[in-house]
C-alpha atoms as a PDB file:
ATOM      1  CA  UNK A   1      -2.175  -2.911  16.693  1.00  0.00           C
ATOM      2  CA  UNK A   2      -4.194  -1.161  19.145  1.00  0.00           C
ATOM      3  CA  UNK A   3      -4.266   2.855  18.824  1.00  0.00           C
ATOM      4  CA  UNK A   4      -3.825   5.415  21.510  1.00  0.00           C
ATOM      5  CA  UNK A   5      -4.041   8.945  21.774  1.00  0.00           C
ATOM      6  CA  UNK A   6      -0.834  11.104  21.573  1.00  0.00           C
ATOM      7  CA  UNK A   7      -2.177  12.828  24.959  1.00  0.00           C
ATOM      8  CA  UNK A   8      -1.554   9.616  26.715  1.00  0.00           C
ATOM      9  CA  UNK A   9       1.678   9.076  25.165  1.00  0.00           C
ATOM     10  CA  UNK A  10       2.909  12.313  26.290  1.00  0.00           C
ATOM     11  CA  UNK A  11       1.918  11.709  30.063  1.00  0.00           C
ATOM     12  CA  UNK A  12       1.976   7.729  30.078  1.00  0.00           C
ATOM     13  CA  UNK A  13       5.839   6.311  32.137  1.00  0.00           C
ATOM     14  CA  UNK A  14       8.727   5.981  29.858  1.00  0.00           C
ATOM     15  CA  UNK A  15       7.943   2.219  29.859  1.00  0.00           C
ATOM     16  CA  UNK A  16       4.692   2.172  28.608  1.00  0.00           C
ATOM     17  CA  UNK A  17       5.751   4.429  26.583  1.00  0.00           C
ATOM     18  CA  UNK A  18       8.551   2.155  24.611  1.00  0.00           C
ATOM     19  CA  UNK A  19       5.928  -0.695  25.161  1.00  0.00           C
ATOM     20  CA  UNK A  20       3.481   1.447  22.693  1.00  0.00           C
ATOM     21  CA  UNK A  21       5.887   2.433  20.106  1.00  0.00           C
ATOM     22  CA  UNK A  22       8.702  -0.291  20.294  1.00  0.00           C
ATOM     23  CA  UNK A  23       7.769  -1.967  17.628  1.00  0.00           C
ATOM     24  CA  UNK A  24       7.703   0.439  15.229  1.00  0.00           C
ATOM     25  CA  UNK A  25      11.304   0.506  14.141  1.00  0.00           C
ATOM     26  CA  UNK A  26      11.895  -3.483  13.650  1.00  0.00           C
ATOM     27  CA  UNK A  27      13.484  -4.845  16.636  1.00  0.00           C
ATOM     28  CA  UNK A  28      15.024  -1.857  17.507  1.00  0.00           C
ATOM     29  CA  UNK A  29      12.955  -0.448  20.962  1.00  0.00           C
ATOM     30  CA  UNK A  30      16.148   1.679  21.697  1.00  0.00           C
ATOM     31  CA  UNK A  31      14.707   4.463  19.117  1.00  0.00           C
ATOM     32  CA  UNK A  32      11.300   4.514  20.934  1.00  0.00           C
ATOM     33  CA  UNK A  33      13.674   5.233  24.538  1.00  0.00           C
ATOM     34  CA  UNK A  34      15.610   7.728  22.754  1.00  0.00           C
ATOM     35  CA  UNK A  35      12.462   9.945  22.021  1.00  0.00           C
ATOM     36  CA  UNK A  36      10.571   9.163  25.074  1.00  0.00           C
ATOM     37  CA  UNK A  37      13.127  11.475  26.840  1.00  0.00           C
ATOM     38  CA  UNK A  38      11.738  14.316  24.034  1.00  0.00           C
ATOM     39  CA  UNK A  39       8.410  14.715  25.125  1.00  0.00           C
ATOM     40  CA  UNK A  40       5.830  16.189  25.214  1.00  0.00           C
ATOM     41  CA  UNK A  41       4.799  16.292  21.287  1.00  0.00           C
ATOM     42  CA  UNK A  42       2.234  18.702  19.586  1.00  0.00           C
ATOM     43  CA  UNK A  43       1.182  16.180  17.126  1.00  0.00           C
ATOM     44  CA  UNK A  44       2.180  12.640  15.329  1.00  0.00           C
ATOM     45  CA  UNK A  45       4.561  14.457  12.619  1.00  0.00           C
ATOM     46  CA  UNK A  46       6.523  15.819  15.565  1.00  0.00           C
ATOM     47  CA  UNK A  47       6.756  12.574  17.012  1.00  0.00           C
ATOM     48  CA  UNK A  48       7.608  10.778  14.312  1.00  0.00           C
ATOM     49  CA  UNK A  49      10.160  13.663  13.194  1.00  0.00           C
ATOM     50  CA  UNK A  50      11.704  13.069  15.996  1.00  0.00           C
ATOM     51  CA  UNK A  51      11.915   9.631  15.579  1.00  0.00           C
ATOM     52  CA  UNK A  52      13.641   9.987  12.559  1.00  0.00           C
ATOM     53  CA  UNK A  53      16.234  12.285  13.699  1.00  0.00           C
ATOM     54  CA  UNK A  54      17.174   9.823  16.145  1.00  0.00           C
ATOM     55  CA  UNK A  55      18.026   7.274  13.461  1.00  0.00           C
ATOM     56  CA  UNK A  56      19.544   9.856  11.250  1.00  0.00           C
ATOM     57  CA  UNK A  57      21.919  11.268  14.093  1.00  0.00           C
ATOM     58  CA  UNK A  58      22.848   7.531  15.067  1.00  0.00           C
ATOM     59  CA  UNK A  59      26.411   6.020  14.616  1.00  0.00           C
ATOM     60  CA  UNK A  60      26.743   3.975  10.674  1.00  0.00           C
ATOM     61  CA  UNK A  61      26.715   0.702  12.180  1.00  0.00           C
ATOM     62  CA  UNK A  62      24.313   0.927  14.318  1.00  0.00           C
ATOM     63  CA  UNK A  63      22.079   2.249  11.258  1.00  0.00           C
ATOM     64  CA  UNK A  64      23.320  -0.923   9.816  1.00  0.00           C
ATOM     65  CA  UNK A  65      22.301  -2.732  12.093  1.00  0.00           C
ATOM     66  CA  UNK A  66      18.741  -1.575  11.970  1.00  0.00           C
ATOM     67  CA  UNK A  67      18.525  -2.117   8.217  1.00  0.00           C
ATOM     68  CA  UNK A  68      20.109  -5.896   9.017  1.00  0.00           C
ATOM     69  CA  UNK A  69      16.912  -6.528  11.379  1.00  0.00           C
ATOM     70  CA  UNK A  70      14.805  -6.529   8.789  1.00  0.00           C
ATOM     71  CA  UNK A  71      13.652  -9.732   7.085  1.00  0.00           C
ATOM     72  CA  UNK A  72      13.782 -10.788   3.355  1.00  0.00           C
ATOM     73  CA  UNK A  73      10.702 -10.857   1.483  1.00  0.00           C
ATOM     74  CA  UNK A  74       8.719 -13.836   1.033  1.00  0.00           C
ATOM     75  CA  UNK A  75      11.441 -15.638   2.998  1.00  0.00           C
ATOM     76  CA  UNK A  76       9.543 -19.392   3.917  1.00  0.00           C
ATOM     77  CA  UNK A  77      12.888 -20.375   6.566  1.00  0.00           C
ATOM     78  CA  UNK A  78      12.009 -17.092   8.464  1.00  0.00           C
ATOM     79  CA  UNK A  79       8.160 -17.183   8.631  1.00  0.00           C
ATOM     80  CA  UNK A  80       8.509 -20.426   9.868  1.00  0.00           C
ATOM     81  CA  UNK A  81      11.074 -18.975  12.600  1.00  0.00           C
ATOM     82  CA  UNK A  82       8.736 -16.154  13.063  1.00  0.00           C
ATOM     83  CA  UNK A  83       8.140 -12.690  11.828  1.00  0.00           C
ATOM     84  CA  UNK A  84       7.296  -9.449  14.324  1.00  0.00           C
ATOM     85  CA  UNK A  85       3.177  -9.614  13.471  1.00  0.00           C
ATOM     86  CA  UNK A  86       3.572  -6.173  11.730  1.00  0.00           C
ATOM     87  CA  UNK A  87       5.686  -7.399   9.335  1.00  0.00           C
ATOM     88  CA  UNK A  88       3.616 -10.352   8.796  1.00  0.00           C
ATOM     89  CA  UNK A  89       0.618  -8.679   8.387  1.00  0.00           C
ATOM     90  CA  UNK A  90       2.625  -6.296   5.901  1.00  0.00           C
ATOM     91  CA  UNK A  91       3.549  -9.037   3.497  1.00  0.00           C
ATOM     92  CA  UNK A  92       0.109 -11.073   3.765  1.00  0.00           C
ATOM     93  CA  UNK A  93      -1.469  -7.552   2.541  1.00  0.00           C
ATOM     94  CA  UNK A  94       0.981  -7.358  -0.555  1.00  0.00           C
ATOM     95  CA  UNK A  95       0.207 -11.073  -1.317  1.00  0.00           C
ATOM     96  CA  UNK A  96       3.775 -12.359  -0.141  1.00  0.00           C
ATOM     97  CA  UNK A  97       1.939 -15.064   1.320  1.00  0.00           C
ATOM     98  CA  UNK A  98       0.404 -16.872  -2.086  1.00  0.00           C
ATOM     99  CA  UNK A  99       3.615 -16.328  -4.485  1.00  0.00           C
ATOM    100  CA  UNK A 100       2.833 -18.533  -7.436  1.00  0.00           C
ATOM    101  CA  UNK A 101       6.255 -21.003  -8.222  1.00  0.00           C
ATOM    102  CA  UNK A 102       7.619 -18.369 -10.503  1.00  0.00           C
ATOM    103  CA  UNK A 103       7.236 -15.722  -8.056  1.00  0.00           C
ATOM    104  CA  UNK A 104       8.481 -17.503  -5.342  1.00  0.00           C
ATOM    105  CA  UNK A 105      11.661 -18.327  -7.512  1.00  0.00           C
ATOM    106  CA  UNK A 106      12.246 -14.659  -8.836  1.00  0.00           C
ATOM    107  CA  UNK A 107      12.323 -13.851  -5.277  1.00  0.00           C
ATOM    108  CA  UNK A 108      14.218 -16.151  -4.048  1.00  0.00           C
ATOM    109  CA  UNK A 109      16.554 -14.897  -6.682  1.00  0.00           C
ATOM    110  CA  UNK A 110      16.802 -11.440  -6.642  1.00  0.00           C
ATOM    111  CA  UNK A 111      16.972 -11.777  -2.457  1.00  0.00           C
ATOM    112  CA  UNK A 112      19.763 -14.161  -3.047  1.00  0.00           C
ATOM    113  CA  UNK A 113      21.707 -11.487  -5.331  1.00  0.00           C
ATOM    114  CA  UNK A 114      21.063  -8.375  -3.086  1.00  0.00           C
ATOM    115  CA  UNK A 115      22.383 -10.072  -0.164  1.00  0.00           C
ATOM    116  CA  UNK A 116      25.373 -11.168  -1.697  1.00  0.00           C
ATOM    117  CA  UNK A 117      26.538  -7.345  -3.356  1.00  0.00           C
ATOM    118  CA  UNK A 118      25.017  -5.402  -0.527  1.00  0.00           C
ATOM    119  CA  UNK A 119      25.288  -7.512   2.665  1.00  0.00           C
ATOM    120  CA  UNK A 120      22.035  -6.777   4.350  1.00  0.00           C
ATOM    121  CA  UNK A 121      18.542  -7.416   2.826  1.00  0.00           C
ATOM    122  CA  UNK A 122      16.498  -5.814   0.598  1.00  0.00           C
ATOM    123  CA  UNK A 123      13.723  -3.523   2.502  1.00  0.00           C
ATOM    124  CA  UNK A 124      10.839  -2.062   0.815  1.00  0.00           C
ATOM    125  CA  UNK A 125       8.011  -0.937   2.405  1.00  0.00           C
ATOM    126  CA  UNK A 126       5.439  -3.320   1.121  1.00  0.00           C
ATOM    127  CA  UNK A 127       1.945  -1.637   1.415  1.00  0.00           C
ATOM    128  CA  UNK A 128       2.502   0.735  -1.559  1.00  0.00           C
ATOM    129  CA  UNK A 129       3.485  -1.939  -3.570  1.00  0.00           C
ATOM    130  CA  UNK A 130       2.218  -4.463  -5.656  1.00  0.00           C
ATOM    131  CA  UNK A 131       3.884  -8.129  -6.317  1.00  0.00           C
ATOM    132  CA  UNK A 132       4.934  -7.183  -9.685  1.00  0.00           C
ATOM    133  CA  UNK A 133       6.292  -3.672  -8.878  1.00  0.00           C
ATOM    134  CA  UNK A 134       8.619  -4.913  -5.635  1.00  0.00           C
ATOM    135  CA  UNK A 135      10.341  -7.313  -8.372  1.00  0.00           C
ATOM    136  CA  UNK A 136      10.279  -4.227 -10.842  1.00  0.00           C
ATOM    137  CA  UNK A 137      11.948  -2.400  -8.333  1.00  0.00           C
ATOM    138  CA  UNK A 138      14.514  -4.861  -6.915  1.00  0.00           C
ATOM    139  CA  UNK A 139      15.708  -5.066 -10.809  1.00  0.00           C
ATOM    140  CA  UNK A 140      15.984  -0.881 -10.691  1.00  0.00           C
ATOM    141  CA  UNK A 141      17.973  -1.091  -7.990  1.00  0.00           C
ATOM    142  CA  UNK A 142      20.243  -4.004  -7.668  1.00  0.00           C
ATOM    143  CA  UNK A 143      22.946  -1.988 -10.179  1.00  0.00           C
ATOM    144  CA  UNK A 144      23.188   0.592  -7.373  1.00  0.00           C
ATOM    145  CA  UNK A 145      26.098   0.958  -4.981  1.00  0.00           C
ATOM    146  CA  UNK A 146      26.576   0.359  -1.471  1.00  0.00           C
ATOM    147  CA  UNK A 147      26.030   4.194   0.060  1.00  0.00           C
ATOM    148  CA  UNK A 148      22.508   4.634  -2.308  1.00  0.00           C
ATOM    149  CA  UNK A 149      21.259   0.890  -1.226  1.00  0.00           C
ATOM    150  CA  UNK A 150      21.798   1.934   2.709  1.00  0.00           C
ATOM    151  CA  UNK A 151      19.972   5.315   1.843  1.00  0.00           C
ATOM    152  CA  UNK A 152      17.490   3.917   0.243  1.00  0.00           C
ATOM    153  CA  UNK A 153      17.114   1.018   2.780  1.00  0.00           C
ATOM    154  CA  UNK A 154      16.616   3.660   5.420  1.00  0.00           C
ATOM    155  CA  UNK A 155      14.148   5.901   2.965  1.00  0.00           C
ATOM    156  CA  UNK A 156      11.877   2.659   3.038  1.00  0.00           C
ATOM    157  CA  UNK A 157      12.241   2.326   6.837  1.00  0.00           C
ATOM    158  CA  UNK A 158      10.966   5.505   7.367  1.00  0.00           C
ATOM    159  CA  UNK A 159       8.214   4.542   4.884  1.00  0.00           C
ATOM    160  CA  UNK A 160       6.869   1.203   6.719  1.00  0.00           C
ATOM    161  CA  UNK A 161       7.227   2.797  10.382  1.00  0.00           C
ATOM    162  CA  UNK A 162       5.354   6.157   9.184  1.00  0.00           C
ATOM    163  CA  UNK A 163       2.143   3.896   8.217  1.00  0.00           C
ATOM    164  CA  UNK A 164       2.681   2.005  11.408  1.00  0.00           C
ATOM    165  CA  UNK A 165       2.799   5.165  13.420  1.00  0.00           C
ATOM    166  CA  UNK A 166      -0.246   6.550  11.354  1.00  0.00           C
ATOM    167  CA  UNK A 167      -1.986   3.384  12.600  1.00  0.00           C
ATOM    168  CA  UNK A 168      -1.066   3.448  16.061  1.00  0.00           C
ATOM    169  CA  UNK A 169      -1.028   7.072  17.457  1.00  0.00           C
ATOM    170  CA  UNK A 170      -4.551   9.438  17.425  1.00  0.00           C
ATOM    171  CA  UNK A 171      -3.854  12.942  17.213  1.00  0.00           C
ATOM    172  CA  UNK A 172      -5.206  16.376  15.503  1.00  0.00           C
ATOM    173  CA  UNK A 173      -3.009  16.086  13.127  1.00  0.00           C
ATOM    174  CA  UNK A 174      -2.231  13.256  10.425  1.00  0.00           C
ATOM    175  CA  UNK A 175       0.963  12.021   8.339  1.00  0.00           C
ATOM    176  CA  UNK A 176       0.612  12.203   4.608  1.00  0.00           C
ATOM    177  CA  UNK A 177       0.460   7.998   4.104  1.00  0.00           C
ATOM    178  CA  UNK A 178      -3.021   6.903   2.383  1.00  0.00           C
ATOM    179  CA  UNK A 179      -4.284   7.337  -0.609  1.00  0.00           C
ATOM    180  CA  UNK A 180      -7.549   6.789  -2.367  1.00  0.00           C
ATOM    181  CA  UNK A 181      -8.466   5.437  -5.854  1.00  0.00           C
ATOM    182  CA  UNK A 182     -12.330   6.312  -6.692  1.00  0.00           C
ATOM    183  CA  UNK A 183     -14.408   5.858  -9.863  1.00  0.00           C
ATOM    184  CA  UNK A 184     -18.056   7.115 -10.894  1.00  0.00           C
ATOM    185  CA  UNK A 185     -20.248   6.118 -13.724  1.00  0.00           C
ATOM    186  CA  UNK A 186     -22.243   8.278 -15.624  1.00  0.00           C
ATOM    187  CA  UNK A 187     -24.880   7.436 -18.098  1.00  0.00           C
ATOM    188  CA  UNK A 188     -24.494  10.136 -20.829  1.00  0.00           C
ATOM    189  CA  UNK A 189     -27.667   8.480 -22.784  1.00  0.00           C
ATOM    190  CA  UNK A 190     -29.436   9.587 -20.586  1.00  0.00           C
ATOM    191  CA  UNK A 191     -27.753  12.044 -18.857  1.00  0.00           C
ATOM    192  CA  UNK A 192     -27.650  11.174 -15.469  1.00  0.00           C
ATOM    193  CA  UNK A 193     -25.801   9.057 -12.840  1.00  0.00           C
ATOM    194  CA  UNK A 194     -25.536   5.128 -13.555  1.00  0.00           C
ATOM    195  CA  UNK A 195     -27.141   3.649 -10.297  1.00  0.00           C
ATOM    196  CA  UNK A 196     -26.687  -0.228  -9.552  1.00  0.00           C
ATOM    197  CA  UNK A 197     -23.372  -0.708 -12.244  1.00  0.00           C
ATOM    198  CA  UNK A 198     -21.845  -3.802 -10.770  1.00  0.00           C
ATOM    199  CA  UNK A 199     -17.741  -3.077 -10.498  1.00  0.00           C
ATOM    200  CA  UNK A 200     -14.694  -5.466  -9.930  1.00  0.00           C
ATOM    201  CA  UNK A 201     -11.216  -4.315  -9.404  1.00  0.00           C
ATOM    202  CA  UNK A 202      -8.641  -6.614  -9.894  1.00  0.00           C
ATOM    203  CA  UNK A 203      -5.017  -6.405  -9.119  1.00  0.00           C
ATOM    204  CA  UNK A 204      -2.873  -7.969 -11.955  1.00  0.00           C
ATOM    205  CA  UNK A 205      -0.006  -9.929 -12.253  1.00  0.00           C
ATOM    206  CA  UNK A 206       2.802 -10.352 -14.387  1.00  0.00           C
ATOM    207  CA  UNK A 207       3.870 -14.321 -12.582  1.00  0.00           C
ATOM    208  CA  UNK A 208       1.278 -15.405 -10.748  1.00  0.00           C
ATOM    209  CA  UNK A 209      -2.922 -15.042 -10.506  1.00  0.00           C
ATOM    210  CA  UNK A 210      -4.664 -11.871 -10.298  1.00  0.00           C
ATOM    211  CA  UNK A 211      -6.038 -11.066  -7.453  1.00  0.00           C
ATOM    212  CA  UNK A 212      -9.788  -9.281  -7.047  1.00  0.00           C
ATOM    213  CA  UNK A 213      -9.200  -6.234  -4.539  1.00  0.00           C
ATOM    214  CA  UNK A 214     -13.102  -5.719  -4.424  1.00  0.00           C
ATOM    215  CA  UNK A 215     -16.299  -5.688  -6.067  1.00  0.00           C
ATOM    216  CA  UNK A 216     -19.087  -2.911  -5.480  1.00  0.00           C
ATOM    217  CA  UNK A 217     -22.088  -1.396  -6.902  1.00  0.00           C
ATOM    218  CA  UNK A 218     -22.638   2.383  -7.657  1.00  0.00           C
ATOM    219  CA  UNK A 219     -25.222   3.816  -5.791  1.00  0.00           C
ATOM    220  CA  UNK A 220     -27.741   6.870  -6.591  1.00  0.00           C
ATOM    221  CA  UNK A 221     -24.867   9.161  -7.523  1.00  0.00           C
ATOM    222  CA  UNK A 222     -23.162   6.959  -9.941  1.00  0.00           C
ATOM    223  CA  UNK A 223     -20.777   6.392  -7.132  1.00  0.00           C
ATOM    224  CA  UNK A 224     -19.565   3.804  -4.842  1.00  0.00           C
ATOM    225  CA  UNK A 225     -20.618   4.013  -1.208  1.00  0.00           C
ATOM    226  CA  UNK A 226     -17.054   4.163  -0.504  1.00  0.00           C
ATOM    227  CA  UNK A 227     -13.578   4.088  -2.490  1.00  0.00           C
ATOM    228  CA  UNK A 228     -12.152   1.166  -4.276  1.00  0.00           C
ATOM    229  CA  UNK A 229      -8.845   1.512  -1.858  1.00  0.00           C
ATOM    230  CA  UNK A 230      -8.935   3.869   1.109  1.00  0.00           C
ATOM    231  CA  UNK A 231      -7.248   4.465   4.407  1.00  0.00           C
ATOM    232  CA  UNK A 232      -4.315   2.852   3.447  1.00  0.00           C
ATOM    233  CA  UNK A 233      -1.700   3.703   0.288  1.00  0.00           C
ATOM    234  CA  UNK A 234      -3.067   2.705  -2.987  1.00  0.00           C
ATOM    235  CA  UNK A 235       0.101  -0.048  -4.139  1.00  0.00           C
ATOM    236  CA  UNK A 236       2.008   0.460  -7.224  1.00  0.00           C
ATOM    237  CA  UNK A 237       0.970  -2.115  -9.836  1.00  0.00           C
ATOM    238  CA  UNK A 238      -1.216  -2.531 -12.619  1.00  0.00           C
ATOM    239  CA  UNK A 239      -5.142  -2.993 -12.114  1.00  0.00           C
ATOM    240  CA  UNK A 240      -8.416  -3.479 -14.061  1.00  0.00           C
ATOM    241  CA  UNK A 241     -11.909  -2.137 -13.444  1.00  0.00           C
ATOM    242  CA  UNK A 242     -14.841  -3.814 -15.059  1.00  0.00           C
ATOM    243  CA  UNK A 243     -18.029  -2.592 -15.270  1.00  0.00           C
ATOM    244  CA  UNK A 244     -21.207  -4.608 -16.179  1.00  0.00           C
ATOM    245  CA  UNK A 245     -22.563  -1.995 -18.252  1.00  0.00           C
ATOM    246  CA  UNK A 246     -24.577  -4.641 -20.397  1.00  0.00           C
ATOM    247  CA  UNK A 247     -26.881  -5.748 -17.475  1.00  0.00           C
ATOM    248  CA  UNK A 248     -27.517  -1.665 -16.450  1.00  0.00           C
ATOM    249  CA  UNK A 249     -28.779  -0.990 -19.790  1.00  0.00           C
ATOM    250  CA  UNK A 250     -30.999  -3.848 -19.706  1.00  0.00           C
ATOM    251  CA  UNK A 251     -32.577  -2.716 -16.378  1.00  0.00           C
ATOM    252  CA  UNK A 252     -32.838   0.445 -17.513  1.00  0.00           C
ATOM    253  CA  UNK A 253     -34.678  -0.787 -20.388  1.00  0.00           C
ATOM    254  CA  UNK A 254     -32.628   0.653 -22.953  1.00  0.00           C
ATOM    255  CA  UNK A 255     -33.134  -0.860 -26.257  1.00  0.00           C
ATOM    256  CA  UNK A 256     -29.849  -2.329 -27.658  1.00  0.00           C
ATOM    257  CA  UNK A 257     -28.392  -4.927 -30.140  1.00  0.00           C
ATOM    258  CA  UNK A 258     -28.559  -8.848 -29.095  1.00  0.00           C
ATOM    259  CA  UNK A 259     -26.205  -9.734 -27.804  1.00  0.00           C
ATOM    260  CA  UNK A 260     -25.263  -5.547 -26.653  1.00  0.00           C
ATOM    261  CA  UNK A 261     -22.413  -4.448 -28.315  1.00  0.00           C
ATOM    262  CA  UNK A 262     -20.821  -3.233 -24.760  1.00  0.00           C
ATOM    263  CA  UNK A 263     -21.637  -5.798 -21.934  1.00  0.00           C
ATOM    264  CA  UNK A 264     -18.228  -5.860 -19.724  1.00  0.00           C
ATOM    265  CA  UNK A 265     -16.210  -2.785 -20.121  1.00  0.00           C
ATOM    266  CA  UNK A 266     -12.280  -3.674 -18.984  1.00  0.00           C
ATOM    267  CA  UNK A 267     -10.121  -0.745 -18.366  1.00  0.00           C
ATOM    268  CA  UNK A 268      -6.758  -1.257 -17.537  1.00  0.00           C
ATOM    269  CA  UNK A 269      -4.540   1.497 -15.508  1.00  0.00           C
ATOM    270  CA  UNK A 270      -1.240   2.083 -13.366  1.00  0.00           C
ATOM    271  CA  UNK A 271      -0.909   3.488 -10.312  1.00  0.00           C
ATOM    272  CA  UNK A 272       2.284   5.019  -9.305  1.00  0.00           C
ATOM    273  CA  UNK A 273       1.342   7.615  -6.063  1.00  0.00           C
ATOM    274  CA  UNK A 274       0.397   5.872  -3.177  1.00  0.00           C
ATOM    275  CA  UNK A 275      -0.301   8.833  -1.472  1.00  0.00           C
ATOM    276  CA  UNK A 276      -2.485   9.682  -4.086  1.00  0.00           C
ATOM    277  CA  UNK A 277      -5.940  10.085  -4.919  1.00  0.00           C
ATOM    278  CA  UNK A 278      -7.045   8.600  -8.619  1.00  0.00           C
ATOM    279  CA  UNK A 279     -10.406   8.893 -10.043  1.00  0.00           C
ATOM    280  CA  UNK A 280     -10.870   6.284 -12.473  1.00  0.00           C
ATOM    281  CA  UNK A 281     -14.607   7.038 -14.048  1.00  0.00           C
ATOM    282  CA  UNK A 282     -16.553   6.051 -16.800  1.00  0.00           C
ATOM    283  CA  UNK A 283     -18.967   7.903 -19.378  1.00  0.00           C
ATOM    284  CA  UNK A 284     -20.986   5.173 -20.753  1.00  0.00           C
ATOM    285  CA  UNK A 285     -23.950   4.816 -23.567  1.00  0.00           C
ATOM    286  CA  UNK A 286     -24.962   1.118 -24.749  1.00  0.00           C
ATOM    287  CA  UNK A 287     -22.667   2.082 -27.726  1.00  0.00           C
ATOM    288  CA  UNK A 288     -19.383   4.022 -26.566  1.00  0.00           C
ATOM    289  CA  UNK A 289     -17.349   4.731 -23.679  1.00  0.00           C
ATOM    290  CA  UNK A 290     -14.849   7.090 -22.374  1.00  0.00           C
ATOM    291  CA  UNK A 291     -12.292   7.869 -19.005  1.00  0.00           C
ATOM    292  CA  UNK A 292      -9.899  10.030 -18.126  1.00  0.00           C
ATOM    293  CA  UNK A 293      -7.580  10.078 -15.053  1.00  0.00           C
ATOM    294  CA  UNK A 294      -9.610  12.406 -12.370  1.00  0.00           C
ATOM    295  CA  UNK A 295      -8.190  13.073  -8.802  1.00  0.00           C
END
């Protein structure tokens, strides 16, 4: 997606102006149309406000018919046929793309079983979720009914087209869709910032193979040179930090045991905002540790 500046939405033809935004409702230009005819906008959360109040103020089935658009996760037959290339790029950035055979199979089930009591797929808005918490929540809400599947269908719409939106349209103000997860070392032995800790994050999962999100050393301040996840929601899942505290202390040349008694420190966490920011740090001597959950 290329950006553009809400200015030149406001004053571009009502073509150009569907052309822009037409894909941000899946297959369904006809919203895009609808609020061209609203403009001007002061800023993105007016636009895509009004965006939304087109699709709440349309007719049932054609809200239906909008949720029905939407493709099944991790679906092989319809990547072959051909995805839009946001929603593509969407599942390739949850890891839909390299299900293990037991992933692949427990979604192939559970799409198979929402389809069949609901009628229309299941639609979650992929970048604040991990592989292991979309299967958590297709469990939570397969028991559901009909009218709370549809809302909740359309909740998640809202969800992937606001982060489309947020990536496409420049204006003075922002919509509330990133988050940030952070983490700092300090060395309380010697009381002062741990420059030059190696860190990994790692995503894990429950069926298939972790998956390294990044690796990074602190800098001067203890700190990375920038987050662990940033600029984009911080997915629901389960993670791991490890620091290489074992190799700092030795460049520092503190004296410790041999082999030291804390080399790779592991710390395991959840994250369940998105939108949030979580500080992950770590207070560090060659013979304890500590964290906390900062923001």
């Amino acid at each position: 997606m290329s950006s553009i500046l809400l200015s030149v939405l406001n004053d571009c033809s009502r073509d150009e102006f569907v052309a822009a935004l037409g894909n941000v409702f899946e297959y369904s230009p006809w919203i895009a149309e609808r609020v061209a005819i609203a403009r001007p906008f002061a800023g993105v959360q007016q636009l895509f406000d009004a965006m939304k109040t087109v699709v709440d103020q349309t007719a049932p089935d054609r809200r239906l018919a909008l949720i029905r658009g939407h493709p099944d996760l991790a679906n092989k037959t319809q990547r072959a046929a051909g995805l839009t290339a946001e929603s593509c790029a969407e599942q390739n950035g949850a890891g839909l793309d390299r299900l293990s055979d037991a992933e692949f199979k427990a979604f192939e089930r559970l799409n198979s079983a929402y389809r069949t009591k609901f009628g229309f797929p299941y639609i979650v808005c992929a970048r604040r979720h991990t592989k292991g918490s979309i299967l958590r929540d297709f469990e939570r809400r397969l028991p559901n009914d009909t009218a709370t599947e549809v809302q909740n269908s359309i909740n998640e719409i809202y969800r992937i087209a606001a982060l489309r939106v947020a990536e496409l349209v420049v204006s003075g103000d922002r919509l509330g869709v990133y988050g940030r997860l952070s983490t700092h070392v300090l060395d309380t032995h010697s009381g002062r910032p741990a420059e030059g800790v190696a860190v990994e994050l790692v995503e894990l999962s429950d069926l298939g193979a972790s998956r390294v999100v990044t690796r990074t050393i602190t800098n001067a301040d203890g700190r990375t040179d920038q987050p662990l996840i940033y600029h984009r929601p911080v997915p629901i899942g389960c993670y791991e930090l490890t620091f290489s505290v074992g190799d700092y202390f030795a460049g520092q040349q503190v004296a410790t045991s041999d082999p030291p008694f804390l080399d790779q420190i592991p710390l395991r966490f959840s994250v369940s905002g998105p939108e949030s920011h979580l500080h992950v740090p770590l207070l560090v001597t060659p013979w304890s540790y500590t964290t906390y959950r900062g923001s």
